[in-house]
N, C-alpha and C. Protein backbone atom coordinates (compact mmCIF):
# COMPACT_ATOMS: atom_id res chain seq x y z
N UNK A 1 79.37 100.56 130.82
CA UNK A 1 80.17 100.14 129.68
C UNK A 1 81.12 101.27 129.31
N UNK A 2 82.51 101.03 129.55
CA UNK A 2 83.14 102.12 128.76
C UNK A 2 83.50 101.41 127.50
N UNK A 3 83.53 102.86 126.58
CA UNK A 3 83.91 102.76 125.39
C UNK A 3 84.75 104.43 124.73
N UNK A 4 85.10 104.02 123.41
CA UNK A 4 86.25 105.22 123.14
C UNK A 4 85.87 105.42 121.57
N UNK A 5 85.79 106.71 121.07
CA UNK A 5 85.53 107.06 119.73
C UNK A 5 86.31 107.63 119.43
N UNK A 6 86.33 108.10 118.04
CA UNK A 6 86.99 108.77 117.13
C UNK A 6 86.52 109.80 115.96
N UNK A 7 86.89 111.30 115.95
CA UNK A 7 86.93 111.78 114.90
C UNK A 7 88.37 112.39 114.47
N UNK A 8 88.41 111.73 112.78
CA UNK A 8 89.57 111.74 112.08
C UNK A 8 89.07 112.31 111.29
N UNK A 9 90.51 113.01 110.48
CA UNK A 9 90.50 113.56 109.25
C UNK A 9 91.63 112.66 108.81
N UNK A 10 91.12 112.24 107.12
CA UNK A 10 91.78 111.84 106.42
C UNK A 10 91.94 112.31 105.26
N UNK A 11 92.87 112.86 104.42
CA UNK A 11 92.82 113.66 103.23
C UNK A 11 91.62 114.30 103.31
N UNK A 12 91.80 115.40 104.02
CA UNK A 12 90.98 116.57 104.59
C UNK A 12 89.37 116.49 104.20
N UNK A 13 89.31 114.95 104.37
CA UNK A 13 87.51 114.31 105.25
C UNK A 13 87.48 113.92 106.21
N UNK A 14 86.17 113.84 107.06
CA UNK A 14 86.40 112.94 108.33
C UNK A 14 85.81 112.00 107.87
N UNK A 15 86.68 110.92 109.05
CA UNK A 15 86.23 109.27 108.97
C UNK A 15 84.93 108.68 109.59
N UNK A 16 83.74 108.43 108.65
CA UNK A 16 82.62 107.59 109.30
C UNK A 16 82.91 106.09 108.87
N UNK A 17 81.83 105.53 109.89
CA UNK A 17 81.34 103.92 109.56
C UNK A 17 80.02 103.95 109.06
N UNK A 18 79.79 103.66 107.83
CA UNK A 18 78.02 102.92 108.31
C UNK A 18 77.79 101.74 108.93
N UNK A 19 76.97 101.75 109.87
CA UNK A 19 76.86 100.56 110.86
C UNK A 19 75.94 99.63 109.48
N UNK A 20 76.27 98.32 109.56
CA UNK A 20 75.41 97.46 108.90
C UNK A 20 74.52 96.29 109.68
N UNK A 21 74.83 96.84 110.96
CA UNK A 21 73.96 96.23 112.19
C UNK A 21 73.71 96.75 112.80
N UNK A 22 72.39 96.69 113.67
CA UNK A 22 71.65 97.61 114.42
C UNK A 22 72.53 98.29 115.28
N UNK A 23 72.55 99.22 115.58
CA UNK A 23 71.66 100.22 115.26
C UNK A 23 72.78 101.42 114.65
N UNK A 24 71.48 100.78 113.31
CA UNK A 24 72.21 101.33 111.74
C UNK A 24 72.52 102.80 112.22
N UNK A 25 72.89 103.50 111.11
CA UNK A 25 73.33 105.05 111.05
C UNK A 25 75.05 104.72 111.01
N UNK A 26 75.18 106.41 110.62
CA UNK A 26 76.57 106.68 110.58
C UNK A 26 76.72 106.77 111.81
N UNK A 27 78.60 106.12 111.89
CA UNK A 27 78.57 106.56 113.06
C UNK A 27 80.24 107.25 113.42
N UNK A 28 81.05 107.55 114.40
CA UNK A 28 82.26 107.62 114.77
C UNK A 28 82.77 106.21 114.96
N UNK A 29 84.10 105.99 114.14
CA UNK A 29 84.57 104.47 114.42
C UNK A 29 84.98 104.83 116.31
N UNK A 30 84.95 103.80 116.88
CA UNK A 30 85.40 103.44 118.13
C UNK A 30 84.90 101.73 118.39
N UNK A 31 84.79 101.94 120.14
CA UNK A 31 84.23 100.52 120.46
C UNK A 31 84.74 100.65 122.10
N UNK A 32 84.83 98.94 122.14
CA UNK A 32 84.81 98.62 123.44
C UNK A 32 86.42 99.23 124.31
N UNK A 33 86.36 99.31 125.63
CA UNK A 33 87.63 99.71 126.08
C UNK A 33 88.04 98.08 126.70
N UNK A 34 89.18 97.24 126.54
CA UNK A 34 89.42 96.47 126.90
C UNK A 34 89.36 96.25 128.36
N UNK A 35 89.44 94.92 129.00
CA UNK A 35 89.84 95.06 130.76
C UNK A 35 91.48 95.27 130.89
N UNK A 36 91.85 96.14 131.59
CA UNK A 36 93.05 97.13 131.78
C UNK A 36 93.66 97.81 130.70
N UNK A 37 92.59 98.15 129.43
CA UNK A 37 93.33 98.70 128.48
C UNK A 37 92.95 100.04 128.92
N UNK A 38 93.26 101.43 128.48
CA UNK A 38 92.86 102.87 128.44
C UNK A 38 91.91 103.01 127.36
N UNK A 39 90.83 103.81 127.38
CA UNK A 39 90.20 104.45 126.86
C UNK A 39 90.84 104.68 125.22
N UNK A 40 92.25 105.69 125.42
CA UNK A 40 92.97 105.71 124.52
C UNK A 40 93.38 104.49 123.36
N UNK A 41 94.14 103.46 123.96
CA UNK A 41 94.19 102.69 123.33
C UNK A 41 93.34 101.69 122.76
N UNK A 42 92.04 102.02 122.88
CA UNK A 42 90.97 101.33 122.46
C UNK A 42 90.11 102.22 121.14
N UNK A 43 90.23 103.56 121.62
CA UNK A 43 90.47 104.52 120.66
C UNK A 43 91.00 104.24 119.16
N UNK A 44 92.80 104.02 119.38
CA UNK A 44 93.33 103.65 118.19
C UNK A 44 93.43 102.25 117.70
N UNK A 45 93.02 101.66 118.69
CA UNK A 45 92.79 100.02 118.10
C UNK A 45 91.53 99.88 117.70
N UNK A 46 90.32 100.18 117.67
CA UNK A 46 89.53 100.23 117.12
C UNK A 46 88.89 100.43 115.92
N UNK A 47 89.64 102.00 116.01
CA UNK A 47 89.62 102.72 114.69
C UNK A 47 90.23 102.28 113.69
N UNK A 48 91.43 101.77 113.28
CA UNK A 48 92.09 100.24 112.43
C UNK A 48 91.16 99.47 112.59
N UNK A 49 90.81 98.55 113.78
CA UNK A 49 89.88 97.57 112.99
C UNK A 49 88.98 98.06 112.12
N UNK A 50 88.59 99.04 112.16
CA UNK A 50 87.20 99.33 111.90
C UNK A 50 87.12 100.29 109.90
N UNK A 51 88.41 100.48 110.16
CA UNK A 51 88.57 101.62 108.90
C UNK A 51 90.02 100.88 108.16
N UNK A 52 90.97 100.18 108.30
CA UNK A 52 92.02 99.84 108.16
C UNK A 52 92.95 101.16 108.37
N UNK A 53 92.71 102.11 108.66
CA UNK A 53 93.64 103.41 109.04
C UNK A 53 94.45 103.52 110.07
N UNK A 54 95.42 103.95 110.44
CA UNK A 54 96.40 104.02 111.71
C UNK A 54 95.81 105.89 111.95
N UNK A 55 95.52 106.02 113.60
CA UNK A 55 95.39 106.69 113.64
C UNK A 55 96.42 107.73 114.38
N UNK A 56 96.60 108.31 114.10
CA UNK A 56 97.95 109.90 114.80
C UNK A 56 97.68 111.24 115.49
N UNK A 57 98.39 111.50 116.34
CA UNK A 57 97.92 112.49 116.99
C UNK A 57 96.61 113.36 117.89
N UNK A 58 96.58 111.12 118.25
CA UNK A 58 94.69 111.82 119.18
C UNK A 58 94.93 112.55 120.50
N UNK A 59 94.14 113.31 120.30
CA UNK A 59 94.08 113.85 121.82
C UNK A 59 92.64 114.12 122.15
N UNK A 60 92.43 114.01 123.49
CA UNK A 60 90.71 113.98 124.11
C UNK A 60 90.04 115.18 123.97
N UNK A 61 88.93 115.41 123.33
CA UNK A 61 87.93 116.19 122.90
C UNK A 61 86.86 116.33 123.96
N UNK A 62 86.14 115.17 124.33
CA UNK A 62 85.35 115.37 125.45
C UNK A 62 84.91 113.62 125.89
N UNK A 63 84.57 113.81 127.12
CA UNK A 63 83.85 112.53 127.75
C UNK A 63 82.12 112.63 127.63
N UNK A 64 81.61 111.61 127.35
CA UNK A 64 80.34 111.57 127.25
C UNK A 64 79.55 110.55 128.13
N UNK A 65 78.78 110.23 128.69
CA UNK A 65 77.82 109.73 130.17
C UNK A 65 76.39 109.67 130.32
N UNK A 66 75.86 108.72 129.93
CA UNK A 66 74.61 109.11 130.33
C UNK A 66 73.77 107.73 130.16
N UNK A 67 72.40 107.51 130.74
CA UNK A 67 71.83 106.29 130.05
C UNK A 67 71.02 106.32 128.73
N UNK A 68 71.06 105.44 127.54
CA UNK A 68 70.71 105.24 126.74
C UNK A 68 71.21 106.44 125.66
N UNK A 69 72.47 106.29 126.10
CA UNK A 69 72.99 107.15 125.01
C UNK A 69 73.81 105.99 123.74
N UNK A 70 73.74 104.90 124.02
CA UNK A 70 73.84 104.09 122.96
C UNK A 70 72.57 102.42 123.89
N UNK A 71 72.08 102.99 122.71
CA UNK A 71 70.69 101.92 122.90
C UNK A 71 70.84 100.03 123.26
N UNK A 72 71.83 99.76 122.96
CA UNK A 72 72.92 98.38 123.71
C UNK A 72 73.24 98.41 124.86
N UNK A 73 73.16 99.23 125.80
CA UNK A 73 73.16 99.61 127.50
C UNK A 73 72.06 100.21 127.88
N UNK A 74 72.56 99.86 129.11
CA UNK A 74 71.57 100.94 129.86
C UNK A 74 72.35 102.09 130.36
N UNK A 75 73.70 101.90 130.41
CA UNK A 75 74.31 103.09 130.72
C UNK A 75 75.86 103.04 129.95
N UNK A 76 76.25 104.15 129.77
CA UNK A 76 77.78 103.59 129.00
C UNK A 76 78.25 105.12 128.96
N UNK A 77 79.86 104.71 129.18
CA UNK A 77 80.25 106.08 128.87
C UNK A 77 81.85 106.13 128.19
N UNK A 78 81.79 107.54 127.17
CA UNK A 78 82.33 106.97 125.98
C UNK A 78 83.96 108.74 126.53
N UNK A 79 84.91 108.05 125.92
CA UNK A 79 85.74 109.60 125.95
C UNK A 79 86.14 109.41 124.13
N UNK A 80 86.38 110.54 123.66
CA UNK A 80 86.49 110.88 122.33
C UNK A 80 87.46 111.63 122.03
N UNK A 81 88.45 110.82 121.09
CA UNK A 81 89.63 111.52 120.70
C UNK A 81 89.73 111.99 119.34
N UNK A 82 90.41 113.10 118.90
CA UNK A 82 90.45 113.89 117.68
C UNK A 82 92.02 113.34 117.31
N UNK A 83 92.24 113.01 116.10
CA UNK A 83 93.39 112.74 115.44
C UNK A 83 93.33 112.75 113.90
N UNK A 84 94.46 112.77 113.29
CA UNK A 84 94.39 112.51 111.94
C UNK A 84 94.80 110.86 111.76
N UNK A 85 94.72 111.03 110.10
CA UNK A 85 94.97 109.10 109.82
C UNK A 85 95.46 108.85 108.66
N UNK A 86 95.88 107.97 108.22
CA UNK A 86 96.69 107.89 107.16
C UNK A 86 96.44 106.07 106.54
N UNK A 87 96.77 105.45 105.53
CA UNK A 87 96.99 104.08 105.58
C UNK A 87 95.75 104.09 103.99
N UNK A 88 95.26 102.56 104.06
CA UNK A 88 94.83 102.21 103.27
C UNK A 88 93.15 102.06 103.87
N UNK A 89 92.39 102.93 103.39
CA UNK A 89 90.71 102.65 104.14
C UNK A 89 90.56 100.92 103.53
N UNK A 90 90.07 100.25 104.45
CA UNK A 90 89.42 99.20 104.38
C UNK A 90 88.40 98.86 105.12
N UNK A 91 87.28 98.36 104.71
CA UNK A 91 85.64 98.40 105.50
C UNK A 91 86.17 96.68 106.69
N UNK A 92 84.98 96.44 107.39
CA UNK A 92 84.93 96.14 108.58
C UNK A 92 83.83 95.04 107.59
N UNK A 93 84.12 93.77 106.95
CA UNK A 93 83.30 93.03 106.25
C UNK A 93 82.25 92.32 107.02
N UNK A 94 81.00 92.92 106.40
CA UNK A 94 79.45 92.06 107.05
C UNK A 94 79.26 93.79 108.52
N UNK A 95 80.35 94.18 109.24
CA UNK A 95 80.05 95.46 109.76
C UNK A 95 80.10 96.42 109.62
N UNK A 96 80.66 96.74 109.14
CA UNK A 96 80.80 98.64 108.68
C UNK A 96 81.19 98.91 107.26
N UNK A 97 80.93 99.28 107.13
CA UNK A 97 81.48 100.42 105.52
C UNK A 97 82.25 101.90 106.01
N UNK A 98 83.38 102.08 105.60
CA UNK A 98 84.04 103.46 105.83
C UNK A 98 83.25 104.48 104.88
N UNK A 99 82.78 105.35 105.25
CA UNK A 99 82.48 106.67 104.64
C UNK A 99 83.72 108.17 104.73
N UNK A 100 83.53 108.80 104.01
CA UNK A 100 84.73 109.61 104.28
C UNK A 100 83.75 111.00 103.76
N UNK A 101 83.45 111.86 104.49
CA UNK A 101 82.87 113.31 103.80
C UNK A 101 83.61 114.37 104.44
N UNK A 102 83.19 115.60 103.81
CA UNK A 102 83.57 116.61 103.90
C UNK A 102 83.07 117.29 105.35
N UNK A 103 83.92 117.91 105.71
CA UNK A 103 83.55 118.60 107.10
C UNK A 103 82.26 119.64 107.39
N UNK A 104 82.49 120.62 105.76
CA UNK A 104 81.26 121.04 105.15
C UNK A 104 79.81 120.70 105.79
N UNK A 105 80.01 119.37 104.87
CA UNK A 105 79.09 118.44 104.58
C UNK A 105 78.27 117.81 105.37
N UNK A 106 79.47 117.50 106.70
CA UNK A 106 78.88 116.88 107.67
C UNK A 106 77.97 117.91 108.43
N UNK A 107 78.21 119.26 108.56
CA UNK A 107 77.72 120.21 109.44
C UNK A 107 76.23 120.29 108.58
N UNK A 108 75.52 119.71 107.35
CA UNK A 108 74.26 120.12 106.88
C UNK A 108 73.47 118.78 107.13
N UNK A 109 74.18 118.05 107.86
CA UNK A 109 73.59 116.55 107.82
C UNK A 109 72.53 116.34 109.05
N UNK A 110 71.27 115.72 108.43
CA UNK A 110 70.41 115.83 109.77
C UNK A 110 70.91 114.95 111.33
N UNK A 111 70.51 115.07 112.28
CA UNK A 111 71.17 114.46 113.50
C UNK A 111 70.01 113.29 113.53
N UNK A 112 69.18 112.79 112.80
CA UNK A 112 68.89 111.73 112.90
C UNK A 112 69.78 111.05 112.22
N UNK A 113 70.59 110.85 110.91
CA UNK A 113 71.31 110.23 110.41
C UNK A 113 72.62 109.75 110.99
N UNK A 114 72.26 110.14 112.12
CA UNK A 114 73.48 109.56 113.12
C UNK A 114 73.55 108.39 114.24
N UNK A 115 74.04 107.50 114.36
CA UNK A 115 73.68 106.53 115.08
C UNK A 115 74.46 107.35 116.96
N UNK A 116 73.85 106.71 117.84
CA UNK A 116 74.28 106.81 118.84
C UNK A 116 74.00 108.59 119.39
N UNK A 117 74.63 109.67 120.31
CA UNK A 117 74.72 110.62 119.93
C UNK A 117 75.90 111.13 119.48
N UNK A 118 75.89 110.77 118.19
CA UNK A 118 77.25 110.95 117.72
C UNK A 118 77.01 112.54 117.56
N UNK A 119 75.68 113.19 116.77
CA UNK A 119 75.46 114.28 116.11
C UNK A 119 76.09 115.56 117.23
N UNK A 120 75.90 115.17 118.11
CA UNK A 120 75.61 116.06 119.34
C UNK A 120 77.32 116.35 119.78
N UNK A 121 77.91 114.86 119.59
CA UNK A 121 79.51 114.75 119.86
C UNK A 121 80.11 115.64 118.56
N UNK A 122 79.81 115.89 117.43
CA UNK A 122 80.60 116.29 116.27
C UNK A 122 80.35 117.76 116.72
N UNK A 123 78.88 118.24 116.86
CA UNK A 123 78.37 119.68 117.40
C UNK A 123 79.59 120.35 118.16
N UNK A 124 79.72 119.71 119.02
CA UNK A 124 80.84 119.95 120.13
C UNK A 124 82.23 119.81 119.19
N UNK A 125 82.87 119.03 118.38
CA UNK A 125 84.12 119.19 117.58
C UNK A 125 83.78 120.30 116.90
N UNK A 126 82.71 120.77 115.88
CA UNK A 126 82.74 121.80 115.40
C UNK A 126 82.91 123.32 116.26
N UNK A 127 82.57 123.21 117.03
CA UNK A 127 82.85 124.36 117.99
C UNK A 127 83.74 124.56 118.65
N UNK A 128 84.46 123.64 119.08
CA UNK A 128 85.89 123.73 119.09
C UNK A 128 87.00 123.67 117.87
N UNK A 129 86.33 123.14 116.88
CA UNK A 129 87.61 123.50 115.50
C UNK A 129 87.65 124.46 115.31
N UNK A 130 85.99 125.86 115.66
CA UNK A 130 86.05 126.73 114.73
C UNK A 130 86.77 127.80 116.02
């Protein structure tokens, strides 16, 4: 399964979802990569559905691979773009709720509270932001 995520900053928070379907937790908006779409553009089409935000200036952070790294496969592999965003947040009704925290904030947050391995994917943005 490929798929494509996102970490944004929006008025200097980053952008979560809470999943309101299994398997709950916060997570990075993304999703499916279309048939002949890019990674990329599934990236920023996603992230609008998912947040009502337009997203700007992604560029690839890292690729991720493995089995049961999202519990809906048996194998899937995700590439992850960093951008900022702008627009009007709007939730994903009956699926997601937008969360927006502090970068801070996010770095004290346990890695169970994360759906997927998202925790592990942000680990890796923080170490490259800093």
């Amino acid at each position: 399964m490929r798929l494509s995520d996102v970490i944004a900053l929006y008025r200097g928070k980053l952008v979560f979802i809470e999943r309101l379907r299994e398997p709950y937790g916060l997570a990075l908006p993304g999703g499916h990569v279309d048939p002949g779409g890019t990674p990329k553009e599934a990236a920023i089409r996603e992230f609008m559905e998912e947040t009502g935000l337009t997203l700007h200036g992604a560029t690839f952070l890292t690729e991720r691979k493995w089995r049961r790294r999202d519990p809906r496969y048996s194998m899937s592999k995700t590439r992850v773009y960093v951008g900022n965003a702008n627009g009007k947040v709007r939730n994903e009704k009956g699926f997601t709720k937008v969360i927006l925290i502090d970068p801070k904030e996010v770095r004290l947050l346990p890695k169970e509270q994360f759906a997927f391995d998202h925790a592990s994917i942000l680990k890796k943005y923080f170490e490259y932001d800093t």
